[in-house]
N, C-alpha and C. Protein backbone atom coordinates (compact mmCIF):
# COMPACT_ATOMS: atom_id res chain seq x y z
N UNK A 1 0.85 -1.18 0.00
CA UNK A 1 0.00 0.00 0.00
C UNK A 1 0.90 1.24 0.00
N UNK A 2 0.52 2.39 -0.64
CA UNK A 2 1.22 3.65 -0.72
C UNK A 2 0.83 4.09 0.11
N UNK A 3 1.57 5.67 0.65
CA UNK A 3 1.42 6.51 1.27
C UNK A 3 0.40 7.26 1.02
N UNK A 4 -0.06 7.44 -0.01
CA UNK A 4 -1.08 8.10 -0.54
C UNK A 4 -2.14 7.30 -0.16
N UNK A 5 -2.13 5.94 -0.57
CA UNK A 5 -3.63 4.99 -0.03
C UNK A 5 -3.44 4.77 1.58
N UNK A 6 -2.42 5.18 1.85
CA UNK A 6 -2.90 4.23 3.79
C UNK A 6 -3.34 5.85 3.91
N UNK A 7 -2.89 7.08 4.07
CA UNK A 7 -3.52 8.61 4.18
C UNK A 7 -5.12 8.22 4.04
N UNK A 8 -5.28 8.24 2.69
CA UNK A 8 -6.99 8.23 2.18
C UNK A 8 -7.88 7.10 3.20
N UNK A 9 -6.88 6.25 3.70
CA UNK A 9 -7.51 5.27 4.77
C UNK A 9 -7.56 5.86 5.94
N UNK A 10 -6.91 6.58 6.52
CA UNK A 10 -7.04 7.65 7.42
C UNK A 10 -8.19 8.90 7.75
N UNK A 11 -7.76 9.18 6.72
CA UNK A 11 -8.70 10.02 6.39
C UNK A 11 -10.19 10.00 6.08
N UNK A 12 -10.79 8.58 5.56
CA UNK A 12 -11.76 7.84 5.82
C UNK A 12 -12.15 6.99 6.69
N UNK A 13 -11.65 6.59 7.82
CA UNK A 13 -11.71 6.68 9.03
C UNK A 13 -11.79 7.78 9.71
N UNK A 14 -11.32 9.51 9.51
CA UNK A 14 -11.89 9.72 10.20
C UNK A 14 -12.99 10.67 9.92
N UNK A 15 -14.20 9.99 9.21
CA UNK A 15 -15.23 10.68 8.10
C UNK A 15 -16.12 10.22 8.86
N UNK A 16 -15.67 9.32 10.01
CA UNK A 16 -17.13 8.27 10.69
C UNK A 16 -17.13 9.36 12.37
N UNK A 17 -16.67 10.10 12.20
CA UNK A 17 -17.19 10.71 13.49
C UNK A 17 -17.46 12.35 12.93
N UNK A 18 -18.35 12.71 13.78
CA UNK A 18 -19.37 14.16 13.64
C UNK A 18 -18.69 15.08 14.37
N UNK A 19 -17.88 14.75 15.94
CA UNK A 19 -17.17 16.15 16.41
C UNK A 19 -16.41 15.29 16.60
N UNK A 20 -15.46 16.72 17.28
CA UNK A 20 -13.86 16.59 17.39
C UNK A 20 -13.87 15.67 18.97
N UNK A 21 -14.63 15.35 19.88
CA UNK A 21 -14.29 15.07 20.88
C UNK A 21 -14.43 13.42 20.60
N UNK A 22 -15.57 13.18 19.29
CA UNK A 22 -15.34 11.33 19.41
C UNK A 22 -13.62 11.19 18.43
N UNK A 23 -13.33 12.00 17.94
CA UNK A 23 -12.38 12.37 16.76
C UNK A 23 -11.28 11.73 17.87
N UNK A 24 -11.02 12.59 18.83
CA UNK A 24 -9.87 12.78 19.78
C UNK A 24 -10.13 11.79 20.95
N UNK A 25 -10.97 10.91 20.88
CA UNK A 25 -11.50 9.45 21.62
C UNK A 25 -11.21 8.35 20.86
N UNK A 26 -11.14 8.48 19.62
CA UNK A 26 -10.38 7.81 18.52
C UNK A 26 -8.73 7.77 18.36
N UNK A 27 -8.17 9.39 18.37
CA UNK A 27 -6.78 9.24 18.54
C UNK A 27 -6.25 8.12 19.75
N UNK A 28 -6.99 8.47 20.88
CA UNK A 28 -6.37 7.98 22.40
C UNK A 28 -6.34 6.31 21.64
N UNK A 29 -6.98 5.64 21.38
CA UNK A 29 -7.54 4.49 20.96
C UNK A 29 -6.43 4.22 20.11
N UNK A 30 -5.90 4.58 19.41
CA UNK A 30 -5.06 4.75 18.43
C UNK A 30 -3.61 4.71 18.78
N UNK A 31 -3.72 5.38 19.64
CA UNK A 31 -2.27 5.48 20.94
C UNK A 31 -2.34 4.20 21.43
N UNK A 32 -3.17 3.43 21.94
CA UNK A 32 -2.83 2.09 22.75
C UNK A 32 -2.06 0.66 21.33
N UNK A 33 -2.45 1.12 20.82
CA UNK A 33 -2.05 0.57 19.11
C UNK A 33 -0.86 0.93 18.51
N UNK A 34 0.16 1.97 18.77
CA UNK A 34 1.35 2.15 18.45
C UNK A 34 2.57 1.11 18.58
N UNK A 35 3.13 1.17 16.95
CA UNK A 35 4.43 0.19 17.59
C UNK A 35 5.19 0.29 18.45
N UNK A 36 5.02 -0.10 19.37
CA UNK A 36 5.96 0.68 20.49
C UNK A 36 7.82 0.62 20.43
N UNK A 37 8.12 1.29 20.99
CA UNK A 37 9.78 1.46 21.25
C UNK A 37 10.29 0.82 21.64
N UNK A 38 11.58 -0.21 21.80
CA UNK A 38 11.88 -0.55 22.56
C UNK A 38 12.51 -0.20 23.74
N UNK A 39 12.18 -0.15 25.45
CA UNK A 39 12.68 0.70 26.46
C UNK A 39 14.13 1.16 26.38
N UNK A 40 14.73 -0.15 25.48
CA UNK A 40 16.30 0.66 26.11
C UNK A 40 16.57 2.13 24.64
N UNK A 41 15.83 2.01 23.92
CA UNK A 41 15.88 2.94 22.97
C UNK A 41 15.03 4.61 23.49
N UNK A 42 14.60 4.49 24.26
CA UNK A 42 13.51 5.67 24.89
C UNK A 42 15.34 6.49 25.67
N UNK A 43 15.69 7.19 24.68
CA UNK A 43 17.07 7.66 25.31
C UNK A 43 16.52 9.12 24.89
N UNK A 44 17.54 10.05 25.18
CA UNK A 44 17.27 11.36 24.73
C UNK A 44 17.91 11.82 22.66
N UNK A 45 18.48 10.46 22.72
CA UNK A 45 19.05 10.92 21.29
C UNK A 45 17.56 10.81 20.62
N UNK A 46 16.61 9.69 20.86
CA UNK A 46 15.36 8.98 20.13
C UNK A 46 13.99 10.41 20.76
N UNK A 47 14.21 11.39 21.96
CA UNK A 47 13.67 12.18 22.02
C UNK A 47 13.60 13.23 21.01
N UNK A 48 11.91 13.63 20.57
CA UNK A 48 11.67 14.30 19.24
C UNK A 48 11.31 15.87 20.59
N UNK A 49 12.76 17.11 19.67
CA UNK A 49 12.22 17.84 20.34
C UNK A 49 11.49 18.94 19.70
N UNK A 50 10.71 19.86 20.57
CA UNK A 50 9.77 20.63 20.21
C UNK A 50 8.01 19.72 20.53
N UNK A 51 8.42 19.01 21.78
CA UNK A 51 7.22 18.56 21.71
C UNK A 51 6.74 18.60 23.38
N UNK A 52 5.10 19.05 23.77
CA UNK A 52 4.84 19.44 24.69
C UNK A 52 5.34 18.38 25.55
N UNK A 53 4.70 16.76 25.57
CA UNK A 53 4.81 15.66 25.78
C UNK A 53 6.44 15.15 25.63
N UNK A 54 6.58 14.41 26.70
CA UNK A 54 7.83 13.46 26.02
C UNK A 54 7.12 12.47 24.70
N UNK A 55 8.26 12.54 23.91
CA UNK A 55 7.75 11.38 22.89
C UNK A 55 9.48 10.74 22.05
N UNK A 56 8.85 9.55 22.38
CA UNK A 56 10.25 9.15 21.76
C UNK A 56 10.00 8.41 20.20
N UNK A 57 10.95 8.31 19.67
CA UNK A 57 11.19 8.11 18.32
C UNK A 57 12.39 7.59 17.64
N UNK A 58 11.50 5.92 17.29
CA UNK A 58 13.31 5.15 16.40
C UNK A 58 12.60 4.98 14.73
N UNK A 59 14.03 4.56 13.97
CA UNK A 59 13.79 4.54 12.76
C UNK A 59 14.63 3.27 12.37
N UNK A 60 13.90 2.01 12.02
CA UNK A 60 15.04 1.03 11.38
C UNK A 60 15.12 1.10 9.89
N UNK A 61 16.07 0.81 9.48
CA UNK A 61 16.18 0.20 8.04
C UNK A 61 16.88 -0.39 7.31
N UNK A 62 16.38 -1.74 6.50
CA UNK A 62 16.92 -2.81 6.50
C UNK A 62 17.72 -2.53 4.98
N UNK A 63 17.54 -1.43 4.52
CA UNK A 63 18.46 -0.87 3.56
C UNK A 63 17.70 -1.36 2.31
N UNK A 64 16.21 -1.36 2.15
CA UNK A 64 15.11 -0.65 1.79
C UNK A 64 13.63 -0.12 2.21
N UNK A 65 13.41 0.00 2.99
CA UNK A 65 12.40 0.18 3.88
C UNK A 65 12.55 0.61 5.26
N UNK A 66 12.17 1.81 5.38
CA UNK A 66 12.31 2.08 7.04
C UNK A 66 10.91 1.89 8.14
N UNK A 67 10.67 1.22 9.16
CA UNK A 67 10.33 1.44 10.48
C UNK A 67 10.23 2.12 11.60
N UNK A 68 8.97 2.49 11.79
CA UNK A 68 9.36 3.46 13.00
C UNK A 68 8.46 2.68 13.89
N UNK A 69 9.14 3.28 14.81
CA UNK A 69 8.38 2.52 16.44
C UNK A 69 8.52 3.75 17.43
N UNK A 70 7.47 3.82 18.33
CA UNK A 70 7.57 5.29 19.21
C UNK A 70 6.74 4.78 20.72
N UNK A 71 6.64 5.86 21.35
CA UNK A 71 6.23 5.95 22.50
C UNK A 71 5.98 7.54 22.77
N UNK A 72 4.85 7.84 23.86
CA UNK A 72 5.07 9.25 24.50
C UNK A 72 4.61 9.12 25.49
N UNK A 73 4.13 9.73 26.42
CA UNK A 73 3.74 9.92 28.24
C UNK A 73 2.78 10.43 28.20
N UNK A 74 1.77 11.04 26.71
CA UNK A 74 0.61 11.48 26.47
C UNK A 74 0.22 10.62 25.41
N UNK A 75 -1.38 10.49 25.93
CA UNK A 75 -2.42 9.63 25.30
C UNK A 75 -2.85 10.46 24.25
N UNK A 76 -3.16 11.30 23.62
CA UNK A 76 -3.59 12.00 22.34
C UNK A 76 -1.90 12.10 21.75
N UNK A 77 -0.81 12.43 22.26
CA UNK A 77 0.49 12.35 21.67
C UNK A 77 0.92 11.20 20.90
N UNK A 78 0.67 10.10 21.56
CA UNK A 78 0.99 8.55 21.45
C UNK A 78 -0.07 8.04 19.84
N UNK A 79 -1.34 8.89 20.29
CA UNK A 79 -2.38 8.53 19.17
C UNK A 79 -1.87 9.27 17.64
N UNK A 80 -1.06 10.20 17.76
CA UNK A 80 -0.67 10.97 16.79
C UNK A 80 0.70 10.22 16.17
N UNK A 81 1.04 10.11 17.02
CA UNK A 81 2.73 9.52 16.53
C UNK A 81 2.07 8.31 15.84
N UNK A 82 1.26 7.07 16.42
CA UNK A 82 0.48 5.93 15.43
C UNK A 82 0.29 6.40 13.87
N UNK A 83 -0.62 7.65 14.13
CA UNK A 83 -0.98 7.85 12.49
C UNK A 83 0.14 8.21 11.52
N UNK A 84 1.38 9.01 12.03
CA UNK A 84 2.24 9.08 11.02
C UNK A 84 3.10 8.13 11.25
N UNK A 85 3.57 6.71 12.05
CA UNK A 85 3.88 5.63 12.09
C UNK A 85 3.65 4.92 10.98
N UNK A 86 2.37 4.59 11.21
CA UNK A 86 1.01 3.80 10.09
C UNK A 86 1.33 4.33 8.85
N UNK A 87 1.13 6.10 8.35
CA UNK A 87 1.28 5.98 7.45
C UNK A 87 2.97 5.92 6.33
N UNK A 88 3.93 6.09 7.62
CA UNK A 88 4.69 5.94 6.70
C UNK A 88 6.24 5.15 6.88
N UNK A 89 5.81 4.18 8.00
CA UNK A 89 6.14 2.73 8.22
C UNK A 89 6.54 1.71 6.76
N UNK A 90 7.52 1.29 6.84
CA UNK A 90 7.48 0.33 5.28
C UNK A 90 7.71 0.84 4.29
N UNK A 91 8.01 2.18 3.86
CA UNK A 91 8.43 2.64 3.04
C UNK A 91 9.71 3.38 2.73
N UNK A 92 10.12 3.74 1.48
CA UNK A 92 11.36 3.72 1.25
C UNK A 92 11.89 5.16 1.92
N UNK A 93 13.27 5.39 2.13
CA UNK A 93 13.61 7.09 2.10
C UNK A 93 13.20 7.83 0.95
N UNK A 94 12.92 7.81 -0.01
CA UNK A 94 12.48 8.56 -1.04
C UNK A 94 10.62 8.45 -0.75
N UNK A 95 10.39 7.56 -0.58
CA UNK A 95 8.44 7.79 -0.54
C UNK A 95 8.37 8.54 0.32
N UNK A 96 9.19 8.94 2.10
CA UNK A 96 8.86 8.98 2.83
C UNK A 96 9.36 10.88 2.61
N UNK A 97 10.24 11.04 2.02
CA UNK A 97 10.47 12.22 1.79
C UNK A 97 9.79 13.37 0.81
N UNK A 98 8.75 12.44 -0.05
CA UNK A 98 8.71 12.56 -0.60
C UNK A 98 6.99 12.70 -0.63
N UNK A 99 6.72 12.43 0.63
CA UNK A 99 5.25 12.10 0.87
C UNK A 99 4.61 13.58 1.74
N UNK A 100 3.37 13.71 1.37
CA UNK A 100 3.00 14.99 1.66
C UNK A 100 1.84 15.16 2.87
N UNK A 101 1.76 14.42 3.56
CA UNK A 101 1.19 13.81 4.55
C UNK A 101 -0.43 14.86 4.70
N UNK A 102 -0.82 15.05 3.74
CA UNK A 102 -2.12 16.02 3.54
C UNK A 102 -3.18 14.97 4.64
N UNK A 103 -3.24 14.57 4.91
CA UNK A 103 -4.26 13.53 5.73
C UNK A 103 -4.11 14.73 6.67
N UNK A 104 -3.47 14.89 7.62
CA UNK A 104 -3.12 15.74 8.18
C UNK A 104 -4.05 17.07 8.70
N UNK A 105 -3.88 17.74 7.24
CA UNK A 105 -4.62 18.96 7.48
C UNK A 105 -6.32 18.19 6.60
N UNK A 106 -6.49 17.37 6.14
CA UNK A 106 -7.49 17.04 5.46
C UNK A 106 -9.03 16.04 6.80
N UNK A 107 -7.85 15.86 7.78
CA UNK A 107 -9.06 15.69 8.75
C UNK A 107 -9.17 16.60 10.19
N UNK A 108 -8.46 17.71 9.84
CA UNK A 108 -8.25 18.30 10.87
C UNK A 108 -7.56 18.72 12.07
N UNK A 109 -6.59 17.86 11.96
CA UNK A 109 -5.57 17.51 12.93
C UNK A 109 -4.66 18.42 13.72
N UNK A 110 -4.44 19.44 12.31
CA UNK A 110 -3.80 20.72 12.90
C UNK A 110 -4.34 21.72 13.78
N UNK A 111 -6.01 22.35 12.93
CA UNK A 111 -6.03 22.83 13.56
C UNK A 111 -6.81 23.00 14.98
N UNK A 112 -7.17 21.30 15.25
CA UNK A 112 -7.26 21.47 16.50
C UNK A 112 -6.75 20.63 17.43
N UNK A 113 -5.68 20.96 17.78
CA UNK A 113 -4.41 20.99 18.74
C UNK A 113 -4.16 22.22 18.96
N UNK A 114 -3.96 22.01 20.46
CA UNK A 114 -3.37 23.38 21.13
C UNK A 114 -2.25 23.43 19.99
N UNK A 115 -1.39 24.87 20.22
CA UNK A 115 -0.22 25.09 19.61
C UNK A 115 1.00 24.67 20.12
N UNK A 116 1.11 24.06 20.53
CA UNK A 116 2.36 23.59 21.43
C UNK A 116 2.18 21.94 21.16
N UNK A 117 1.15 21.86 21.06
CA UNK A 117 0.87 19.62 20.22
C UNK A 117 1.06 20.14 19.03
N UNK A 118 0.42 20.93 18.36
CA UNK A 118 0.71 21.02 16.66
C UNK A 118 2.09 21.44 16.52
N UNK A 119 3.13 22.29 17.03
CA UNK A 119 4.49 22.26 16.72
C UNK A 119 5.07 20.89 17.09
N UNK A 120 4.49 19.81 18.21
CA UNK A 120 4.93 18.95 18.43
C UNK A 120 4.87 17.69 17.27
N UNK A 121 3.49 17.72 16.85
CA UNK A 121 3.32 17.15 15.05
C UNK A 121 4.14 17.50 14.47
N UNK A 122 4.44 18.73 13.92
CA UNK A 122 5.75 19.20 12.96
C UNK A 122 6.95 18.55 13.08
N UNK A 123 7.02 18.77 14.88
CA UNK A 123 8.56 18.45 14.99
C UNK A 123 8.53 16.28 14.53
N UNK A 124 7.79 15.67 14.91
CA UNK A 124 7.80 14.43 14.71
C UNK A 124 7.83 13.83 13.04
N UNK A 125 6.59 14.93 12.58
CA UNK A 125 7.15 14.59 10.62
C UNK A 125 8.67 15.18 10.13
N UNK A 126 9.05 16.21 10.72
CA UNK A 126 10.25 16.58 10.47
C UNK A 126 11.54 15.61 10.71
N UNK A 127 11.21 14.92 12.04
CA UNK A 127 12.56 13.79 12.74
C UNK A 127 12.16 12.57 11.86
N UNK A 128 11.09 12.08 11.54
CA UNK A 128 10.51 10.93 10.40
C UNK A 128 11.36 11.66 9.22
N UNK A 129 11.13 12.62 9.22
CA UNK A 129 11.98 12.92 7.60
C UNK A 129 13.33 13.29 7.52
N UNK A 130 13.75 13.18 8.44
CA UNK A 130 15.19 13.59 8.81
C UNK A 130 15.84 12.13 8.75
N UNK A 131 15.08 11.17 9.60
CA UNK A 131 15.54 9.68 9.47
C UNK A 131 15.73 9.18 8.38
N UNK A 132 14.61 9.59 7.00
CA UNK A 132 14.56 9.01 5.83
C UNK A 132 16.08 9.81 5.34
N UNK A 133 16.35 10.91 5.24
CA UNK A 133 17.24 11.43 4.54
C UNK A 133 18.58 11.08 5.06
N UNK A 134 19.32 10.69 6.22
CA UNK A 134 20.02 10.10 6.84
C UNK A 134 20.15 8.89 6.19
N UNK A 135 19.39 7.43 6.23
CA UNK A 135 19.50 6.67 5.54
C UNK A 135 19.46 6.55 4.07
N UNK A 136 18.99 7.53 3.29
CA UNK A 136 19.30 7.72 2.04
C UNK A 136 20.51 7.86 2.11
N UNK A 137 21.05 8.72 2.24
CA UNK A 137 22.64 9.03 2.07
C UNK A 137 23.35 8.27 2.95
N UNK A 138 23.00 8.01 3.70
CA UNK A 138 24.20 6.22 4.15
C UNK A 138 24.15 5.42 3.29
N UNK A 139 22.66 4.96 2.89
CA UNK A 139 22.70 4.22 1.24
C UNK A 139 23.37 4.47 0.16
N UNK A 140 23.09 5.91 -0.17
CA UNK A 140 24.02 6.37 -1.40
C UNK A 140 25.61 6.75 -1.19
N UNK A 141 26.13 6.38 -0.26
CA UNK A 141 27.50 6.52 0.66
C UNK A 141 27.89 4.70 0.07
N UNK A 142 26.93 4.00 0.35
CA UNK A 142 27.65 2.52 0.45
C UNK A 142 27.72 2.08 -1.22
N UNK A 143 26.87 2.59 -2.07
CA UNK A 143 26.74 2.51 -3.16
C UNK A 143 28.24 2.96 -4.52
């Protein structure tokens, strides 16, 4: 599945709720469902900063496809990190850089989060995309 189709799956999921409070009863739900981290990885290097919440953040890759696995200490945080997990889990450094994560603003996500969770979103697609570009160029280094 692309990035583009697991988004539109997102995003149609979240077409089945009417307000933002079953919306954000859904994220929490969503949070218990995250790949989680492994503890000895919850270090401060795997800390994503700019975020209200602690939230931690790894990236594997088997030198085509990267993985992420996370954790945070907030239940709507934890539910957020899932959806850009989900959507861009399994895919290459180029899809992932390359991907425009419109789900995003297309169900609302931004703008309702305090401002201090929505810079914390930023900062987490930014460290997801920072991971992809890192392993690109370790790739294109071994090449």
């Amino acid at each position: 599945m692309t990035i583009a189709e697991k988004e539109e799956q997102i995003i149609n999921e979240f077409r089945f709720f009417d307000d933002w409070m079953d919306k954000y009863n859904y994220i929490i739900d969503l949070g218990k469902s995250l790949p989680m981290i492994d503890e000895k990885l919850k270090t401060d290097s795997n800390l994503i900063k700019g975020c209200q919440s602690r939230v931690w953040l790894n990236a594997d890759f088997d030198g085509n496809v990267i993985t992420f696995t996370g954790d945070s200490d907030a239940v709507i945080t934890k539910g957020i990190a899932n959806l850009l997990v989900r959507a861009l889990s399994g895919h290459t450094p180029d899809e992932i850089l390359n991907a425009e994560l419109s789900f995003v603003d297309k169900i609302g996500l931004k703008e309702h989060l305090s401002p201090t969770r929505s810079n914390g979103l930023v900062s987490m697609i930014k460290q997801m995309k920072l991971y992809a570009l890192a392993y690109k160029t370790k790739a294109s280094l071994k090449s």
